[in-house]
Protein backbone atom coordinates (compact mmCIF):
# COMPACT_ATOMS: atom_id res chain seq x y z
CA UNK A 1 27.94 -7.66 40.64
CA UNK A 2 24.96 -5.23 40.08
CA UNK A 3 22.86 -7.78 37.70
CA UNK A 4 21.98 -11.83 37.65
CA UNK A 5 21.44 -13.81 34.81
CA UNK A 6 19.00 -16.21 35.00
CA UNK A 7 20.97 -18.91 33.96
CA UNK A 8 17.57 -21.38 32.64
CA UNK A 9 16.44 -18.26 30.49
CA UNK A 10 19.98 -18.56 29.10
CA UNK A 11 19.35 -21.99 28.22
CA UNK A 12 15.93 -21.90 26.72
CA UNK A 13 16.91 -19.36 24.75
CA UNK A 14 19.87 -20.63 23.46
CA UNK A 15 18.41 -24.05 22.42
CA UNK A 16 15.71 -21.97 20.69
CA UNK A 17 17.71 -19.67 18.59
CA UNK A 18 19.72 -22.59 17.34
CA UNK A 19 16.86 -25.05 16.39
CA UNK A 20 15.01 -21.79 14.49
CA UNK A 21 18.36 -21.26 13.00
CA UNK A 22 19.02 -24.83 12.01
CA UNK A 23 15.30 -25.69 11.11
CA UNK A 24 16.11 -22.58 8.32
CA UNK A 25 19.24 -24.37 7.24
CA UNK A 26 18.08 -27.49 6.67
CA UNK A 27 15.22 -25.90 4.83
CA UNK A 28 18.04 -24.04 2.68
CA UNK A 29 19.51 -27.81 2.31
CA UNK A 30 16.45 -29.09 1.11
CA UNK A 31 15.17 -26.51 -0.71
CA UNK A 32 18.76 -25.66 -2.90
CA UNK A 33 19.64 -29.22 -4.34
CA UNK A 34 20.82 -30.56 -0.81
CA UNK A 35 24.00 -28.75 -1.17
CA UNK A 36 25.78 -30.77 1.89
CA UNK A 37 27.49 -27.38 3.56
CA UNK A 38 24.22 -26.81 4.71
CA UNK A 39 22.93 -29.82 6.25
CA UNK A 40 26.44 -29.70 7.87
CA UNK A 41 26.19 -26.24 9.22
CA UNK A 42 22.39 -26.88 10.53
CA UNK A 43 23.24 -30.29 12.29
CA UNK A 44 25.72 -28.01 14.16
CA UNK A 45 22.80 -25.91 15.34
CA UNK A 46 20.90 -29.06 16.37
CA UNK A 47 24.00 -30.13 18.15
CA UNK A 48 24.72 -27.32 20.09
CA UNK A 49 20.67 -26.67 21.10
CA UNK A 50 21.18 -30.41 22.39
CA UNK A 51 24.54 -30.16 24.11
CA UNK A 52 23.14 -26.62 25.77
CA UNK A 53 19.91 -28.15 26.66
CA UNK A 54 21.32 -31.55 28.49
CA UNK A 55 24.01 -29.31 29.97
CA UNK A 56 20.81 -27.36 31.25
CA UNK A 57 19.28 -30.11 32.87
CA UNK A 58 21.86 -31.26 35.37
CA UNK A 59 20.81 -29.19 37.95
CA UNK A 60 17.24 -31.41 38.22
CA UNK A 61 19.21 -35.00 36.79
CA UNK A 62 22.12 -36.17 38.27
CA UNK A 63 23.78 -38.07 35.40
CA UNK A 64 27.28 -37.04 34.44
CA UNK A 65 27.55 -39.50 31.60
CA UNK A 66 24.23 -37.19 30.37
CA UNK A 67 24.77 -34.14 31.78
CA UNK A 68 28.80 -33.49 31.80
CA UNK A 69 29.96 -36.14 29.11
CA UNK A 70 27.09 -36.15 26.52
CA UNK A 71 26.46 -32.29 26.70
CA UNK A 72 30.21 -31.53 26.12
CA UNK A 73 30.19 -33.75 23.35
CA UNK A 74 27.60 -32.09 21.76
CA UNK A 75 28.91 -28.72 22.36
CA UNK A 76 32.51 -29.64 21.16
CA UNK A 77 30.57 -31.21 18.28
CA UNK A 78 29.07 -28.35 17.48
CA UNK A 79 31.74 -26.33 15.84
CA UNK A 80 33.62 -29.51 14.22
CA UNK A 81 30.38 -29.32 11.79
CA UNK A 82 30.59 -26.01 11.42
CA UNK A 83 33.73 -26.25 10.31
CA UNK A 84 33.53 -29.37 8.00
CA UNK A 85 30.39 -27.60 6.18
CA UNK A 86 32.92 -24.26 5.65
CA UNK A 87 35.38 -26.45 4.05
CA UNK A 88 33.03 -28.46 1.86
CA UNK A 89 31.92 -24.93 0.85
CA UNK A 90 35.08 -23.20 0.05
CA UNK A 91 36.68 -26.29 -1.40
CA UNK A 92 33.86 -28.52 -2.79
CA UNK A 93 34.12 -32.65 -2.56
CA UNK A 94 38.10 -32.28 -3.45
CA UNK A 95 40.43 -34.90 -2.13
CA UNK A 96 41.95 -32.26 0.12
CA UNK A 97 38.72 -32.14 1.42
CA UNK A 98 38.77 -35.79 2.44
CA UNK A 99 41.96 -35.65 3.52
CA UNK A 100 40.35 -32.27 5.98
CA UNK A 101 37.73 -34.76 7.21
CA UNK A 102 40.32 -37.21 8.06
CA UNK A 103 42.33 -35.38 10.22
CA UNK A 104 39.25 -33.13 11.84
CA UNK A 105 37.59 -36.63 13.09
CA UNK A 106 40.80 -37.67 14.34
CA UNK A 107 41.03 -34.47 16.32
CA UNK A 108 37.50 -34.68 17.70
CA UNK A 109 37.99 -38.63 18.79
CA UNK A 110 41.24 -36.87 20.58
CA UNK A 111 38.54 -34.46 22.14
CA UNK A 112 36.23 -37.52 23.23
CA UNK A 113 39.17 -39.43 24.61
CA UNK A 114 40.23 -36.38 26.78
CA UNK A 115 36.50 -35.48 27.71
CA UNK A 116 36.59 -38.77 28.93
CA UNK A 117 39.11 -38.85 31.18
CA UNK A 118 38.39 -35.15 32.51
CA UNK A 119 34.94 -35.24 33.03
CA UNK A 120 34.29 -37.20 36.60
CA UNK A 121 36.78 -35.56 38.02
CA UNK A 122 35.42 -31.88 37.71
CA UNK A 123 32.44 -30.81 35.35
CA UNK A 124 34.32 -27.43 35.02
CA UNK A 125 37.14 -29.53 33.62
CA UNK A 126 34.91 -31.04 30.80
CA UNK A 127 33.80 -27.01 30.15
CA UNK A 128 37.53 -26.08 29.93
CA UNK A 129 38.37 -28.53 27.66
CA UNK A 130 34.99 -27.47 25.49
CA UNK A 131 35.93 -24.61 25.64
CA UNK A 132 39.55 -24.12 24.56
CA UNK A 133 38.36 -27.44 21.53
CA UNK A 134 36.31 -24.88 20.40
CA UNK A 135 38.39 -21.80 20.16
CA UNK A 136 41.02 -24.21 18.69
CA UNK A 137 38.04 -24.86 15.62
CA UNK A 138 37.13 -21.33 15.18
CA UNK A 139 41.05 -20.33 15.02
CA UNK A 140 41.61 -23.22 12.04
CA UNK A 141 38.04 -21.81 10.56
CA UNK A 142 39.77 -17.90 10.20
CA UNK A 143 42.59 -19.68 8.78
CA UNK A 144 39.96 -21.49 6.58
CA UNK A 145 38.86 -18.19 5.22
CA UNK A 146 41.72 -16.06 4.88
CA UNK A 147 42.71 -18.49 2.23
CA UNK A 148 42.46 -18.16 -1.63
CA UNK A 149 39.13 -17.61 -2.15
CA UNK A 150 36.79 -16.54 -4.74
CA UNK A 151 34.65 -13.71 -3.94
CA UNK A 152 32.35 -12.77 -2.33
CA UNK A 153 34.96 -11.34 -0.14
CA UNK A 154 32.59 -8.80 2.71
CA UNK A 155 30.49 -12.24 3.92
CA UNK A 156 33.75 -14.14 4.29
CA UNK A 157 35.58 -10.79 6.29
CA UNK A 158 32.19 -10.47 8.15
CA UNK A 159 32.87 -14.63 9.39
CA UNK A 160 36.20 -13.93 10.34
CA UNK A 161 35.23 -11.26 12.60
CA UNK A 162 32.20 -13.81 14.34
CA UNK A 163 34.58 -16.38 14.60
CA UNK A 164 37.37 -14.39 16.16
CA UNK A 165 34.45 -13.17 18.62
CA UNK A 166 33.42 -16.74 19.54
CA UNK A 167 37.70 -17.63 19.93
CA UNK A 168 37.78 -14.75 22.15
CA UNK A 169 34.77 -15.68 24.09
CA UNK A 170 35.48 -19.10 24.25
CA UNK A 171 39.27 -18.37 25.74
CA UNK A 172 38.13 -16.06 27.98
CA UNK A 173 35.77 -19.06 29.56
CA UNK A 174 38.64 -20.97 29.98
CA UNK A 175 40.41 -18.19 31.72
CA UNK A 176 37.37 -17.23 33.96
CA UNK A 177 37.56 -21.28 34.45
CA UNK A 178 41.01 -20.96 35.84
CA UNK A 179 40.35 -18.17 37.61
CA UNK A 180 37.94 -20.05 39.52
CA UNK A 181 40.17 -22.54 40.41
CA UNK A 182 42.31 -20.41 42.58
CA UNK A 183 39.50 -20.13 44.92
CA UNK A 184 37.45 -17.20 42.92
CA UNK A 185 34.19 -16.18 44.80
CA UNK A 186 32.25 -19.05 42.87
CA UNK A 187 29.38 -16.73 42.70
CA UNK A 188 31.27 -14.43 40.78
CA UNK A 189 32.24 -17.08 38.46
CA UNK A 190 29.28 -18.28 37.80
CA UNK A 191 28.19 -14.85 36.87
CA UNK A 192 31.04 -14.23 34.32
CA UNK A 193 30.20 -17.25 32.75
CA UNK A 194 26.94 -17.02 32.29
CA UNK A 195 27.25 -13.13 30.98
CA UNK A 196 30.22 -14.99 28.47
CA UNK A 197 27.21 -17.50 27.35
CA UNK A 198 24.46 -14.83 26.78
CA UNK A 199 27.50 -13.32 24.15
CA UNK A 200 27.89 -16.32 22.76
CA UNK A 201 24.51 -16.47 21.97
CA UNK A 202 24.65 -13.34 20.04
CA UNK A 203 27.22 -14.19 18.33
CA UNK A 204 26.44 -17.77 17.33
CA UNK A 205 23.01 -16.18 16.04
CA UNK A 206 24.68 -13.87 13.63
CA UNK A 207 27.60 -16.59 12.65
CA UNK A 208 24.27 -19.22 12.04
CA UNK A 209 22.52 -15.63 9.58
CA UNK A 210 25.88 -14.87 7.70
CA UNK A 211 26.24 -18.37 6.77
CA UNK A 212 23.36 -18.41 4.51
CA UNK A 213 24.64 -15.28 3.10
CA UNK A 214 27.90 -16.33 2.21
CA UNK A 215 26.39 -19.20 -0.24
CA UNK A 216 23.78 -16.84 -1.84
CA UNK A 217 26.31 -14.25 -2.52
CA UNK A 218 28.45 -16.58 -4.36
CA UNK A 219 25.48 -18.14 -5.95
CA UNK A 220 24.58 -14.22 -7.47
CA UNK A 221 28.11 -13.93 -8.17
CA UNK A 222 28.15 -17.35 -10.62
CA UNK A 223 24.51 -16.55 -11.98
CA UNK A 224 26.42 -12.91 -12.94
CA UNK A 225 29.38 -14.73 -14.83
CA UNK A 226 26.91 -16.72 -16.88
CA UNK A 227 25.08 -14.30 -17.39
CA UNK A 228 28.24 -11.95 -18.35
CA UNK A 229 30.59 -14.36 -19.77
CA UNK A 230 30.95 -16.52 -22.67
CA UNK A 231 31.11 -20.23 -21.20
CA UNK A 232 34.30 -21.31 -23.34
CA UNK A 233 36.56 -18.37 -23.59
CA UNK A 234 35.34 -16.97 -20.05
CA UNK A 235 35.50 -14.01 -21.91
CA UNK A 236 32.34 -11.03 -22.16
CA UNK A 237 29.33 -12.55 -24.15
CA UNK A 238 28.21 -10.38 -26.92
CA UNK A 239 25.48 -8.67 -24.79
CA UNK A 240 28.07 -7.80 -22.02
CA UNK A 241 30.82 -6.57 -24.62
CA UNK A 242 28.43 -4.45 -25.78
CA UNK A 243 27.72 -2.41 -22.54
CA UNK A 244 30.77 -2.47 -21.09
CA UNK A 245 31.66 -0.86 -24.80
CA UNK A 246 29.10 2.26 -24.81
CA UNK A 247 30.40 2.75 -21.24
CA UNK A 248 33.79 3.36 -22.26
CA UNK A 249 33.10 4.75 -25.27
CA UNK A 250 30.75 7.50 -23.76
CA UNK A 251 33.67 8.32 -21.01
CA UNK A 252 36.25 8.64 -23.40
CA UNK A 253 34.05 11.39 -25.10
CA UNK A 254 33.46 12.91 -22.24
CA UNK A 255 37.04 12.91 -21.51
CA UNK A 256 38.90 13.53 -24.70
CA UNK A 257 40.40 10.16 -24.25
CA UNK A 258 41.65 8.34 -27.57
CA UNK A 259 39.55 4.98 -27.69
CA UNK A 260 40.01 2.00 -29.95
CA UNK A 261 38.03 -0.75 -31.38
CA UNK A 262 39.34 -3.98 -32.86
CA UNK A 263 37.73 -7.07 -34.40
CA UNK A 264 39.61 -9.68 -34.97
CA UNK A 265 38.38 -13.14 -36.63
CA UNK A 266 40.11 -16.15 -36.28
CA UNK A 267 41.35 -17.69 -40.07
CA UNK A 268 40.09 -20.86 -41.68
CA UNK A 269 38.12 -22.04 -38.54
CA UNK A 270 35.85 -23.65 -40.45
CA UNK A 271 38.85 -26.21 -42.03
CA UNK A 272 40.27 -26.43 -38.40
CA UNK A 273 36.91 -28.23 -37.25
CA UNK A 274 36.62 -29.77 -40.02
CA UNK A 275 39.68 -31.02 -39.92
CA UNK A 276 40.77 -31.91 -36.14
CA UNK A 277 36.98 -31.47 -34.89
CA UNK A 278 35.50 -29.60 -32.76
CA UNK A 279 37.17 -30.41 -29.65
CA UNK A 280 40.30 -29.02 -31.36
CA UNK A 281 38.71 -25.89 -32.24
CA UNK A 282 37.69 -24.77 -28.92
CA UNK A 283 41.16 -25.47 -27.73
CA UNK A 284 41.85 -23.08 -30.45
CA UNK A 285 39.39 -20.52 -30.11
CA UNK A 286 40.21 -21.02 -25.68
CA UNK A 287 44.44 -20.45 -27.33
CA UNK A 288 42.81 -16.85 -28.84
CA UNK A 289 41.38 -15.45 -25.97
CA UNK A 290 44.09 -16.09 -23.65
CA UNK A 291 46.55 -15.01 -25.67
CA UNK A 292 45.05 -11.39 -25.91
CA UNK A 293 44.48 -11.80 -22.14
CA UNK A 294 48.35 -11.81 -21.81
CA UNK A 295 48.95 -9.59 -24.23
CA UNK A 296 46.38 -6.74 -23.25
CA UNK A 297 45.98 -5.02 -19.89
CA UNK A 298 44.14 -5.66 -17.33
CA UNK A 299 41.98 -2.68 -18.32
CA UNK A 300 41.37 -3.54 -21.61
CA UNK A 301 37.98 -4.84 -22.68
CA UNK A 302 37.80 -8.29 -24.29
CA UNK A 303 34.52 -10.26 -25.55
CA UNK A 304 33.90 -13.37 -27.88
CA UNK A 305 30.79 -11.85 -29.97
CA UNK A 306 30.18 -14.73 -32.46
CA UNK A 307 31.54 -18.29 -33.28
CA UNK A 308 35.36 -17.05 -34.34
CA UNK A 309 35.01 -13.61 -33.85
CA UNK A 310 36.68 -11.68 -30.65
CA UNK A 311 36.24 -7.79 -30.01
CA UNK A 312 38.50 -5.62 -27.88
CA UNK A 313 38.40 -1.81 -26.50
CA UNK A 314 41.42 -0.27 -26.11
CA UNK A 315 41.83 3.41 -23.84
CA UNK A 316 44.79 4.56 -25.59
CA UNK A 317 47.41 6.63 -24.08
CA UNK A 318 49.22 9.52 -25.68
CA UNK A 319 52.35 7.25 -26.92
CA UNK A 320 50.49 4.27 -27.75
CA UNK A 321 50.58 3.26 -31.37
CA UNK A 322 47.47 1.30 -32.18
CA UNK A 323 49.44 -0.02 -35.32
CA UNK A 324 51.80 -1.45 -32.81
CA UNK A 325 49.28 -3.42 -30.65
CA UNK A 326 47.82 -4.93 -33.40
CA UNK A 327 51.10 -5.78 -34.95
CA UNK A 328 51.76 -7.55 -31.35
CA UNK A 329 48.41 -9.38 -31.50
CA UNK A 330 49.18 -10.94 -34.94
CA UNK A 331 52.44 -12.65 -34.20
CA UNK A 332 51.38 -13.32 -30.73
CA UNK A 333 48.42 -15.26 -32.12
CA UNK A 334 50.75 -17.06 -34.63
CA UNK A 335 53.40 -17.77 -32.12
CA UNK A 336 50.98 -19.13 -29.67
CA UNK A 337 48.76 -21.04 -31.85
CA UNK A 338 51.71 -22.50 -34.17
CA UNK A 339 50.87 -26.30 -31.59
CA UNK A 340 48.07 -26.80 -29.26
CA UNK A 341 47.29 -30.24 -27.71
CA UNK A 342 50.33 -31.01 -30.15
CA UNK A 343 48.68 -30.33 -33.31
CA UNK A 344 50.31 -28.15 -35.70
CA UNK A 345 47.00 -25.94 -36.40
CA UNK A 346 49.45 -22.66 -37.19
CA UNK A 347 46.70 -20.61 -36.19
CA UNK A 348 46.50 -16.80 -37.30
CA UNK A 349 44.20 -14.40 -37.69
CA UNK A 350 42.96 -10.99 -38.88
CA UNK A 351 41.98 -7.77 -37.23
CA UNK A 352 40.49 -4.80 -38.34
CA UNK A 353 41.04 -1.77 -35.98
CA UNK A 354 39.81 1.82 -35.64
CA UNK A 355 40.27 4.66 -33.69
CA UNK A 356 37.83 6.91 -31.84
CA UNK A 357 36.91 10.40 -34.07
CA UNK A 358 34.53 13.09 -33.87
CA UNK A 359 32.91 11.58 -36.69
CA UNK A 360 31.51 8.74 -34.19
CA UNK A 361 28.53 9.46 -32.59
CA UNK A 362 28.14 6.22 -30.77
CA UNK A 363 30.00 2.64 -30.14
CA UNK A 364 27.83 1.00 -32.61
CA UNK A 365 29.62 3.38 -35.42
CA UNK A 366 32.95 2.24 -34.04
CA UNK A 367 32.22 -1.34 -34.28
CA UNK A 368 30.46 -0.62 -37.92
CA UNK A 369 33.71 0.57 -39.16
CA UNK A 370 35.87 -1.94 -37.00
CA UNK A 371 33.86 -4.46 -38.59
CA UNK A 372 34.35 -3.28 -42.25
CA UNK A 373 38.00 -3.11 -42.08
CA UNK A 374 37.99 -6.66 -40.30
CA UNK A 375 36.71 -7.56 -43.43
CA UNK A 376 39.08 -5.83 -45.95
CA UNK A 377 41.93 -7.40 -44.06
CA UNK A 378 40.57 -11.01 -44.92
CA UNK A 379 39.31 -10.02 -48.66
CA UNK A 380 43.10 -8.61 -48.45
CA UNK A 381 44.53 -12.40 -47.84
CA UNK A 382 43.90 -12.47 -44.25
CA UNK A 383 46.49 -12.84 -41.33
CA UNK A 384 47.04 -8.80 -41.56
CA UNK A 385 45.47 -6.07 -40.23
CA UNK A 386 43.56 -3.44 -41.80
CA UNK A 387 43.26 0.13 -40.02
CA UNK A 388 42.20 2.86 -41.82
CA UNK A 389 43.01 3.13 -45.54
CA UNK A 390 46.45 1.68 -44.44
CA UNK A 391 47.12 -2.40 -45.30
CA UNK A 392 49.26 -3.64 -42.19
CA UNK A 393 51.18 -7.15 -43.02
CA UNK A 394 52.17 -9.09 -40.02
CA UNK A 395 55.75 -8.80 -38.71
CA UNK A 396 57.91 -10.98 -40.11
CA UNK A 397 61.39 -12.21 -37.79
């Protein structure tokens, strides 16, 4: 070949990427409430800087327990952390986890057992079996993450692609290991090899940067919800229901789109926690907002903006009758809240709906008048809906 690579530069190198890498991880472990991924995934730095670096020194110490046995060990244990601190990530301190761990250590004291045996024989044998270990981790880690997950989803795609690239890499090795076998120019294995590790270095340094940026994307992404959602409903907070409101509001009057507000306050919520406690009532008021989750679309806007009280934006089409969806919401509400937790609470509740005019300048006029007919419909006896001038009983089988 037309280039050398100076195989101890390799190894330097290597051993000082990965304890930058995992000196910044454990500082991210210390730093964030020891969250345990991250101890995890910077003890597999450390391991790998100390498998590359007494793999490095057997050309001066000639010590295979050290050198072939030890190294390798390192190395293979490298990725087994990695992979332990991805699934303590994506699945927390679960029992599944556990039952992960169990099986992963059993599969690495299979590795030691065959490193064992392998290594005195040939050191490239002990590389092989690193090797093809390894790619076997990094394939179960892509399976790791193309699991359900929640978002966010461009760090997780961005691992998948690393971790293909070091299963690649690694498998290659092992075939460039073969190769060799059947009396390759050793020279020219060597040179493969080393060119394979310099890539692996490249790619173990941007694996070892997304990491970080997995967790701190999902950590935005949970600040957002609490930020955005109410805690017991997981519905939009007031503040949230609000924007997401004059959004909508201002592109359906830019659009000519028909728009609709509705309030809707549970009944008697005060007599349900005083009566069953509160523990009953936010089953009730948690009964509420999924029911209008499964009976609104996906599209539909939906916020808890006070103790009892729910909000909801609906983009009407051309043959929707609001008068029909808030007909559906009142006997939906009194079907589903008839028992919870095997209480009869016979929830119901009332609603007061309008539509979109030209008369409304802004969302806040919608919810003004939204808001006044919520309240004629419980001065009116409640469990009814009031839109307009017109009175709307509920439904009755």
């Amino acid at each position: 070949m037309g280039f050398s690579i100076h195989l101890p530069t390799l190894i330097i190198l290597s051993v000082a990427i990965n304890l930058l890498i995992g000196g910044l991880l454990w500082a991210i472990y210390y730093l964030r409430g020891r969250q345990y991924y991250f101890l995890l995934w910077a003890l597999a730095c450390g391991t790998f800087a100390i498998g590359s670096l007494l793999a490095g020194i057997r050309v001066m110490v000639d010590a295979p327990w050290i050198t072939v046995f030890a190294a390798h060990a390192f190395l293979g244990l490298s990725p087994f952390l990695l992979l332990g601190g991805l699934q303590r990530f994506l699945k927390g301190a679960t029992r599944s986890t556990r039952r992960f761990q169990l099986v992963s250590r059993l599969a690495f004291a299979g590795y030691l057992l065959a490193l064992l045996i392998t290594f005195q024989v040939d050191p490239l044998s002990a590389r092989l079996l690193t090797a093809l270990f390894s790619a076997i981790i990094f394939s179960v880690a892509i399976y790791c993450l193309a699991g359900p997950a929640p978002k966010p989803a461009l760090p997780r795609h961005m691992l998948q692609v690393l971790f293909t690239l070091h299963g690649v890499l690694m498998l290659a090795q092992c075939l460039v290991i073969a190769a060799g076998w059947l009396n390759t120019s050793q020279t020219h294995t060597d040179t493969v090899l080393r060119l394979i590790l310099a890539n692996h270095i490249l790619v173990t340094t941007a694996t070892a940067l997304i990491l970080p940026l997995l967790a701190f994307t999902r950590s935005e992404l949970r600040l957002r919800a609490l930020a955005e959602k109410d805690g017991l409903t997981e519905l939009l907070n007031r503040r949230s229901f609000f924007l997401e409101g004059n959004r909508i509001f201002e592109k359906a009057s830019h659009n000519h789109q028909p728009m609709a507000v509705l309030m809707l306050d549970l009944d008697h919520f005060k007599q349900i926690n005083d009566r069953w406690g509160h523990a009953t009532g936010d089953k009730a008021l948690q009964s509420i907002a999924r029911t209008l989750e499964n009976e609104l679309r996906s599209d539909d806007i939906i916020g808890r903006i006070g103790g009892e009280e729910f909000a909801i934006v609906l983009l009407l089409s051309e043959d929707e009758n609001l008068q029909a969806v808030t007909h559906r919401l009142l006997n939906a509400i009194t079907r589903e809240g008839a028992i919870i937790n095997g209480m009869a609470l016979n929830l119901t509740a009332s609603i007061g709906s309008i539509e979109r005019a030209k008369r409304h300048r802004s969302f806040a006029d919608l919810m003004l008048e939204a808001d006044t007919a919520l309240y004629s419909a419980k001065d009116g006896g409640r469990n009814r809906a009031k839109f307009g001038e017109v009175t709307l009983p509920p439904e009755t089988a």
